[in-house]
N, C-alpha and C. Protein backbone atom coordinates (compact mmCIF):
# COMPACT_ATOMS: atom_id res chain seq x y z
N UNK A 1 104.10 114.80 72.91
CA UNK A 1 104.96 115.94 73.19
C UNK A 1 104.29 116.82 74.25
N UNK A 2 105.22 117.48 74.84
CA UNK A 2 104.19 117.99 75.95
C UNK A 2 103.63 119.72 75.54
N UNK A 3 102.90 120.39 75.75
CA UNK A 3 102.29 121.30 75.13
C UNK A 3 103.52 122.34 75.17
N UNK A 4 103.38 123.65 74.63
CA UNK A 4 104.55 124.46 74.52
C UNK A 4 104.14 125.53 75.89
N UNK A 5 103.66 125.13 76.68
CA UNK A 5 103.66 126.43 77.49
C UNK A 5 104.16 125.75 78.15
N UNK A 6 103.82 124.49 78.68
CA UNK A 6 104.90 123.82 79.78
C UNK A 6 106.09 123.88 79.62
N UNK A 7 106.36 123.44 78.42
CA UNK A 7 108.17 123.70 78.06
C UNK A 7 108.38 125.11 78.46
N UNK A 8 107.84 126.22 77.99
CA UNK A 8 108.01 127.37 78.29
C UNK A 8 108.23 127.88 80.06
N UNK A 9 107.47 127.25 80.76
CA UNK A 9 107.25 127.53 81.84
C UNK A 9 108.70 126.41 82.65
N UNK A 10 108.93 125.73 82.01
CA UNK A 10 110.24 124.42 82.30
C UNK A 10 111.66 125.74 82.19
N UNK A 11 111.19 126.24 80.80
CA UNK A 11 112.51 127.19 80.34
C UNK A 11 112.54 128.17 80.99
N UNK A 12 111.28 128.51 81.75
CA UNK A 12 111.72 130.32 82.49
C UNK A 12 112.24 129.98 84.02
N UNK A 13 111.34 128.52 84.35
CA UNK A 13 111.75 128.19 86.05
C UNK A 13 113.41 127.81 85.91
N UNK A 14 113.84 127.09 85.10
CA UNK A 14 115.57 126.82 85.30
C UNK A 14 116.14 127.38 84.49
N UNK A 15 115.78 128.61 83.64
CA UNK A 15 116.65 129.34 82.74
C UNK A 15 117.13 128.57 81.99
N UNK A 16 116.99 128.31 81.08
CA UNK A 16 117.58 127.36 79.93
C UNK A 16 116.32 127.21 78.78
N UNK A 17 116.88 126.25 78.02
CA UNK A 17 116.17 126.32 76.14
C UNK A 17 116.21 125.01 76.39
N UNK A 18 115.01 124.59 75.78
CA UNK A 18 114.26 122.89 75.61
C UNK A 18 114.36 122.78 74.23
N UNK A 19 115.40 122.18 73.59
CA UNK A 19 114.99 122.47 72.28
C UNK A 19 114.60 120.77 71.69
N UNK A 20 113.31 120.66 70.47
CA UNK A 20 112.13 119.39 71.12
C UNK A 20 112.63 119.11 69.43
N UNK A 21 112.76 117.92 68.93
CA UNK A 21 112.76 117.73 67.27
C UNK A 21 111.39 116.46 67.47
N UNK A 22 110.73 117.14 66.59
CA UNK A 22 109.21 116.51 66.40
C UNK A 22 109.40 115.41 65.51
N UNK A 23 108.87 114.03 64.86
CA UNK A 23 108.58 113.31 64.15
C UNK A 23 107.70 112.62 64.68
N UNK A 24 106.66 111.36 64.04
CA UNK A 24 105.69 110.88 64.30
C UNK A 24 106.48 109.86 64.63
N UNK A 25 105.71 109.02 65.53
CA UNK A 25 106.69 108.20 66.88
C UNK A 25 105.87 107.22 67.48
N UNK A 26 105.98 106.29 67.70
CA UNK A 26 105.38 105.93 68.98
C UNK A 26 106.08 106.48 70.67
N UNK A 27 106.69 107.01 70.65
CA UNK A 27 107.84 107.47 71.82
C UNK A 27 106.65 108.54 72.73
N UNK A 28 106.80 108.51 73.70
CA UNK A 28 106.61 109.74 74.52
C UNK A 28 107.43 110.57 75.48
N UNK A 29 107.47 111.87 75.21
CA UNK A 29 107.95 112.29 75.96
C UNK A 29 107.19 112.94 77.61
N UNK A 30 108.40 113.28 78.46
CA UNK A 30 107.27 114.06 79.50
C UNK A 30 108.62 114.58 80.33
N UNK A 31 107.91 116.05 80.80
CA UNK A 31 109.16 116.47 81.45
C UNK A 31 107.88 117.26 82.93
N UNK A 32 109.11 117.20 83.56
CA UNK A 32 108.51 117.45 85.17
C UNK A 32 109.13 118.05 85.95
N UNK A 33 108.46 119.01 86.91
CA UNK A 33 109.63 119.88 87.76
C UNK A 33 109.13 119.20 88.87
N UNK A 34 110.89 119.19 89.34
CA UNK A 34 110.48 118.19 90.89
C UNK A 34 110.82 119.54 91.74
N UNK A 35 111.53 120.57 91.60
CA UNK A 35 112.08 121.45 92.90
C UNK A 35 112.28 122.52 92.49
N UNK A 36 113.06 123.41 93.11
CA UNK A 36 113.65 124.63 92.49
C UNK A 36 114.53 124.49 91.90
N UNK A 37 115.56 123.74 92.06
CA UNK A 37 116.55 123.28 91.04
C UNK A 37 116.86 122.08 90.39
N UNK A 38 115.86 121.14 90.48
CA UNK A 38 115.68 120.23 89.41
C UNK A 38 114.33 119.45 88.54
N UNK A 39 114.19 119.24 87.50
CA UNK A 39 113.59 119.13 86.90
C UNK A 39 113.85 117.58 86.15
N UNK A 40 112.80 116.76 85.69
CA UNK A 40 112.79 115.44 85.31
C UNK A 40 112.88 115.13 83.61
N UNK A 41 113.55 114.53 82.59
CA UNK A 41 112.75 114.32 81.71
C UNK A 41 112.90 112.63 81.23
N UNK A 42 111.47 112.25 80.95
CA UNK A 42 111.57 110.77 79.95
C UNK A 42 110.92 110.59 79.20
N UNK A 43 111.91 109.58 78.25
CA UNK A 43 111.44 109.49 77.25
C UNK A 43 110.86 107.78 77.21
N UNK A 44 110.08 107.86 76.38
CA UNK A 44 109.59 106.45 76.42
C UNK A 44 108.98 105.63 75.52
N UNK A 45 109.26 104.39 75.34
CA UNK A 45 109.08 104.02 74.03
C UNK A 45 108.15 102.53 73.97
N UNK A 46 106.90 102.34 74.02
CA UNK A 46 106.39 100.95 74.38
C UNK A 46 106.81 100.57 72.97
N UNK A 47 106.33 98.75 73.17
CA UNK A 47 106.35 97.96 72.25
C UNK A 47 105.05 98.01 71.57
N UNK A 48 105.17 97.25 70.55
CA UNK A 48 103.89 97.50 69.33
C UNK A 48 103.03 98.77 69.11
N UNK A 49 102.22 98.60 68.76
CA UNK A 49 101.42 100.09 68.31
C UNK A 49 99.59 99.42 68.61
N UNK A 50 99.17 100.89 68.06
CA UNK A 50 97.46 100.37 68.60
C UNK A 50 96.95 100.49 69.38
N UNK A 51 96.04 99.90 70.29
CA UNK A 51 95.25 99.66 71.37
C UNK A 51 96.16 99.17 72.98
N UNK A 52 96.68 97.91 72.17
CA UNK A 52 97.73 98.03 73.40
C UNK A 52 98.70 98.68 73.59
N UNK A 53 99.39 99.52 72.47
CA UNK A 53 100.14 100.09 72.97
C UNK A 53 99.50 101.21 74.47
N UNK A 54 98.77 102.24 73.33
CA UNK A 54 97.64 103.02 74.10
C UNK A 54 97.61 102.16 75.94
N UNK A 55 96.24 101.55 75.48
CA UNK A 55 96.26 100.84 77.27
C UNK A 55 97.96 100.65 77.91
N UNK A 56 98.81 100.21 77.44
CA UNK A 56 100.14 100.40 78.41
C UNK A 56 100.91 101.65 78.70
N UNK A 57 100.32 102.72 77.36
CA UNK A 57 101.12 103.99 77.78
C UNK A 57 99.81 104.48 78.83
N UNK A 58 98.79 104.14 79.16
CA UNK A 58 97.84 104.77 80.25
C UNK A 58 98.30 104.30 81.52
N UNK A 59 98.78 103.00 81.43
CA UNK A 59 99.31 102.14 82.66
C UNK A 59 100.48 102.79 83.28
N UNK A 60 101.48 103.16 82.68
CA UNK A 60 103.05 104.07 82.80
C UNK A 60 102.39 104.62 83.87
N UNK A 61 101.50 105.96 82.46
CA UNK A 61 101.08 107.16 83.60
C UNK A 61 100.37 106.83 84.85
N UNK A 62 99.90 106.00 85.16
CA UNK A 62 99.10 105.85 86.32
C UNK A 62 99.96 105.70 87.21
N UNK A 63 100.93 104.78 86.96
CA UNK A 63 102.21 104.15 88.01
C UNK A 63 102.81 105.20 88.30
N UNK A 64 103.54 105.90 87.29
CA UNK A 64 104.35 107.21 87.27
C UNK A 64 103.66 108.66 88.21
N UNK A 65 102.31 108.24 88.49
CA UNK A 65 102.06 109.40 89.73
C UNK A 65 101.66 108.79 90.84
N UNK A 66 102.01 107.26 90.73
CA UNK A 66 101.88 107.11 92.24
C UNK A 66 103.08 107.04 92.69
N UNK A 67 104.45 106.79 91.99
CA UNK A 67 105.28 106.48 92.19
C UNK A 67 106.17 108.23 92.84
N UNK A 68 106.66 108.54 93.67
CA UNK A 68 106.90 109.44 94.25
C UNK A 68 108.28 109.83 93.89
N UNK A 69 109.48 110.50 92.80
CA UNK A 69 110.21 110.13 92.80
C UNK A 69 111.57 111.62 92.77
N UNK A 70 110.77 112.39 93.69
CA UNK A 70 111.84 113.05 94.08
C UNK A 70 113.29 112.41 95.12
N UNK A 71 112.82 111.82 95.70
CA UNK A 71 113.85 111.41 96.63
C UNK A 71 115.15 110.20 95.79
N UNK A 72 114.22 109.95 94.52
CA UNK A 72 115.65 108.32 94.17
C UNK A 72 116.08 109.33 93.03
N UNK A 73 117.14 107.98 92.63
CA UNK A 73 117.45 108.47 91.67
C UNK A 73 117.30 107.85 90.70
N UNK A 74 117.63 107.99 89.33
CA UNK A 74 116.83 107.17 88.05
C UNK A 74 117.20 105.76 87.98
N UNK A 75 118.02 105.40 88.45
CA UNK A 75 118.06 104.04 88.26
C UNK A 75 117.30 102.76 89.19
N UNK A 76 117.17 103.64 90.56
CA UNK A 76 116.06 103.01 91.63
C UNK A 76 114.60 103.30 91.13
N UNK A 77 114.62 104.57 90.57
CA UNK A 77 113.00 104.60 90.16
C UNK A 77 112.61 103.59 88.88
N UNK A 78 113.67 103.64 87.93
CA UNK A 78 113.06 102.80 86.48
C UNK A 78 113.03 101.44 87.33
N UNK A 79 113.90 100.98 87.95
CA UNK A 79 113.51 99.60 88.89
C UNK A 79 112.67 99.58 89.61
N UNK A 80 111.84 99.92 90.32
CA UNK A 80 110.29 100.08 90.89
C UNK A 80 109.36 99.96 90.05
N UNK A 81 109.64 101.01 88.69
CA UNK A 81 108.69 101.18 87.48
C UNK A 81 108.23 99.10 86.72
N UNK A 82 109.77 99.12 86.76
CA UNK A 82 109.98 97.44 86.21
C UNK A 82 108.95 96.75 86.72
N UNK A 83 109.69 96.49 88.13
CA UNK A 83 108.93 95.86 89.11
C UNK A 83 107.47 95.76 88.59
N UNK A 84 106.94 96.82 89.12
CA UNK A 84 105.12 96.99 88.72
C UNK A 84 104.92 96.80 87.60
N UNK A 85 105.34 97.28 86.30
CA UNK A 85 105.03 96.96 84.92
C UNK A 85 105.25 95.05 84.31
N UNK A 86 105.79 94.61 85.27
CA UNK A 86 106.42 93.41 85.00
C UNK A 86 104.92 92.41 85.58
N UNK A 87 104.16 92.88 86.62
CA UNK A 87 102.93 92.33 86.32
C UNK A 87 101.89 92.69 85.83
N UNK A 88 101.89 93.74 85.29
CA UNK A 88 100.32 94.69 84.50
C UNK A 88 100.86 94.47 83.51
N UNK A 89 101.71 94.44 82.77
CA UNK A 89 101.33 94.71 80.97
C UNK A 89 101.63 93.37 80.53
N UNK A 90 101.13 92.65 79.31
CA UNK A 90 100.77 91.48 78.85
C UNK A 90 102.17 91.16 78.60
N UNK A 91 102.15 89.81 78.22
CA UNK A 91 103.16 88.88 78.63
C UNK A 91 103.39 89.32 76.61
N UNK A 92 105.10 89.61 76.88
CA UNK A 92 105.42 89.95 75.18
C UNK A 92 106.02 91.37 74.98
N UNK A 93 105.21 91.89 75.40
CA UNK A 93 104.75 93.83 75.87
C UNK A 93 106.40 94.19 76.38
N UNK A 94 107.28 95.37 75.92
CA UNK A 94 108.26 95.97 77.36
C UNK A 94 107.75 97.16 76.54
N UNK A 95 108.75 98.10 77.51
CA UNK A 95 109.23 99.36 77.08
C UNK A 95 110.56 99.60 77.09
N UNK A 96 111.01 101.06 76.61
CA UNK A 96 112.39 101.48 76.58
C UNK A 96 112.32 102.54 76.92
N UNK A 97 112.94 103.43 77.95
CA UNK A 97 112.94 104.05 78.96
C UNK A 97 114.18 105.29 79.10
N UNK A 98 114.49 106.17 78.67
CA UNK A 98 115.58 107.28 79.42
C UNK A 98 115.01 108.87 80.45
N UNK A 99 115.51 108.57 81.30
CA UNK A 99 115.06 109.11 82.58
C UNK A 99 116.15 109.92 83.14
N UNK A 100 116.44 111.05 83.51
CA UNK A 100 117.07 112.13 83.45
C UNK A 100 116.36 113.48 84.44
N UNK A 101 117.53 113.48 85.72
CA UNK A 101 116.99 114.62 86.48
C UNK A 101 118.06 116.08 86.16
N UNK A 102 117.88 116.90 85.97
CA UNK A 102 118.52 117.70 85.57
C UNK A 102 118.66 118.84 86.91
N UNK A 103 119.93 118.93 87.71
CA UNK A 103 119.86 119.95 88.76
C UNK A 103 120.64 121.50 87.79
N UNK A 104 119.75 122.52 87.96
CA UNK A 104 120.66 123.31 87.44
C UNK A 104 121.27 124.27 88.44
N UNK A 105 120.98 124.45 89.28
CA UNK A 105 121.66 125.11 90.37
C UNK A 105 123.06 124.12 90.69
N UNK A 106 123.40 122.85 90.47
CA UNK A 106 124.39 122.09 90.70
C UNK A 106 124.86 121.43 89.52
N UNK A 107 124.61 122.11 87.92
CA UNK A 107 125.01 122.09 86.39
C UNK A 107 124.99 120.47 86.43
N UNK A 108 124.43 119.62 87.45
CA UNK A 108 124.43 117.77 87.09
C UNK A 108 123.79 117.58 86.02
N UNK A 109 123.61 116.37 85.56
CA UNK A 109 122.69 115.60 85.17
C UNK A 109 122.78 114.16 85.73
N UNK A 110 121.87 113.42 86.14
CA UNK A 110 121.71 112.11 86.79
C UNK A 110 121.01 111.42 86.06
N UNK A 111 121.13 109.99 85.26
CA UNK A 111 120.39 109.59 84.19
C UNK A 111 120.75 107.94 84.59
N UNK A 112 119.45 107.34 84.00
CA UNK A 112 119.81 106.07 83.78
C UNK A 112 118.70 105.68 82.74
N UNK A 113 119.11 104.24 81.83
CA UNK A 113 118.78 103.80 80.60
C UNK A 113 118.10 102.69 80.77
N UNK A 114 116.63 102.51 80.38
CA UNK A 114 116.27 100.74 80.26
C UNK A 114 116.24 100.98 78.55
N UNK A 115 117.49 100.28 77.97
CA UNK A 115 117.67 99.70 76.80
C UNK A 115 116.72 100.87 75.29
N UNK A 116 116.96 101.99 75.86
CA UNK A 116 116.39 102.92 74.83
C UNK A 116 117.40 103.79 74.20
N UNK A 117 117.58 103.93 73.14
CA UNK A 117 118.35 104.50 72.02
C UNK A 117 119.09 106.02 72.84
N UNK A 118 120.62 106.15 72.85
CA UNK A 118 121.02 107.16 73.72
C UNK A 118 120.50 108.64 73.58
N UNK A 119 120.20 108.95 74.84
CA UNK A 119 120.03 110.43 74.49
C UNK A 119 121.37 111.32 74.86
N UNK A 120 121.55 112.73 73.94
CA UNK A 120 122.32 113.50 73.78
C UNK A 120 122.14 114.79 74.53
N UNK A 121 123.17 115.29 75.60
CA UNK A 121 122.79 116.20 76.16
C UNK A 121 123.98 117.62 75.73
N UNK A 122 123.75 118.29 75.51
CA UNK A 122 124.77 119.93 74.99
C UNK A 122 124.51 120.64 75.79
N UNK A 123 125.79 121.81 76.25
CA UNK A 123 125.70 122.97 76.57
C UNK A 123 126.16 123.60 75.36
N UNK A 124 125.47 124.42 75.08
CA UNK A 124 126.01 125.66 74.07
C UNK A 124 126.74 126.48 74.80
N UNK A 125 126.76 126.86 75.80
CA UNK A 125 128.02 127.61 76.37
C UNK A 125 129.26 127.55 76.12
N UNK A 126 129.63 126.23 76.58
CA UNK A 126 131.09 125.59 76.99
C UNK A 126 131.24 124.76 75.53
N UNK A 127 130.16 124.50 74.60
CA UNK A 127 130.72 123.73 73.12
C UNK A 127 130.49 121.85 73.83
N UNK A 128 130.61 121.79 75.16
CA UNK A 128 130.56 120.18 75.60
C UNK A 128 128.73 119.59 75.09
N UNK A 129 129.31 118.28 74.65
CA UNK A 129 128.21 117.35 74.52
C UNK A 129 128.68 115.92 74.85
N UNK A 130 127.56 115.36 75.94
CA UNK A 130 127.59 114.60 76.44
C UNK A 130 126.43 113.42 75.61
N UNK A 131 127.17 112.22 75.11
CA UNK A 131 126.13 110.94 74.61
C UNK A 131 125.95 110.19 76.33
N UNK A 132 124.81 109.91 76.44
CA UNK A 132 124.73 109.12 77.52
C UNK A 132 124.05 107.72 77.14
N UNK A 133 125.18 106.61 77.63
CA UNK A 133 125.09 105.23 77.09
C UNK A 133 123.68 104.64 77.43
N UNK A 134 123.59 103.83 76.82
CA UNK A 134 122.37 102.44 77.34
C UNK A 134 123.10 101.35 78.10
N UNK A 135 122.75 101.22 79.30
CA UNK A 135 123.18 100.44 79.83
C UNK A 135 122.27 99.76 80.59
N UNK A 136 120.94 99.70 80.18
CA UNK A 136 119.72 98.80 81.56
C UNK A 136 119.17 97.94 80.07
N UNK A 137 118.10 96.80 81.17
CA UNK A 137 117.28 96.13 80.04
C UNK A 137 115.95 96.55 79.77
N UNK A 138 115.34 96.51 79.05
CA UNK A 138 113.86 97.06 78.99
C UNK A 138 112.89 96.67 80.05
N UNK A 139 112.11 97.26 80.07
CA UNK A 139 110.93 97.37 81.24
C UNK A 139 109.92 96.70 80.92
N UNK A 140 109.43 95.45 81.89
CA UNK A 140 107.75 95.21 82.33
C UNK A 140 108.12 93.80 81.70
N UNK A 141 109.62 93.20 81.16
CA UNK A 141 109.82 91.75 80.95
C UNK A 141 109.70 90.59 82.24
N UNK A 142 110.51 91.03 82.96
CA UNK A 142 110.56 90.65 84.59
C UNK A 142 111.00 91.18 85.46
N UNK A 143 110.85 90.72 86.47
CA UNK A 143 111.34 91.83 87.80
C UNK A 143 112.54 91.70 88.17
């Protein structure tokens, strides 16, 4: 989970409420400000637990800051991510992936799915909630 001042500092730069439901997981989350008006979040879910899990969630992060990804959008970036994960992590190994840029100056959301359980997005304003489908395959099987 990411510490509470970051969320805090997520919630004062785009005005809005992060609201986080905790349980013990293998999942990670991570959220990121790409601009003045948009901000990143994913969630992520390797296979197995342990040591390898560990060593492949270190591998993500390594990729994930070389990987530059203000300019795409989530469905070109989790395909790059593929790509590279599809020769570093052991043969067996994926992940499951939801990736989500949030513009709030332009009320979007831009999202795409490698095969991870849907995430749910609400405005409390307007009463709207949006399920956003799974529609990709998991990550680091093949390219």
């Amino acid at each position: 989970m990411p510490r509470i001042d970051h969320i805090k500092a997520i919630e004062i730069a785009y005005e809005l409420q992060v609201d986080l439901h905790n349980r013990p997981s293998s999942e990670l989350l991570v959220i990121k400000a790409l601009d003045i008006s948009r901000f990143a979040v994913f969630v992520v879910d390797f296979s197995g637990h342990g040591v390898c899990a560990a060593l492949n969630t270190f591998r993500l992060s390594a990729l994930m800051k070389d990987v530059h990804l203000i300019p795409m959008n989530p469905s070109d970036y989790l395909s790059i991510l593929n790509d590279m994960l599809s020769e570093l992590i052991p043969l067996g190994h994926f992940l499951t992936m939801n990736f989500a840029i949030i513009n709030v100056d332009a009320n979007t959301v831009t999202y795409s799915s490698a095969a991870d359980k849907p995430t749910i997005i609400g405005n409390p304003s307007s009463g709207n909630v949006i399920v956003c489908e799974d529609n990709g395959r998991s990550l680091g099987i093949e390219k």
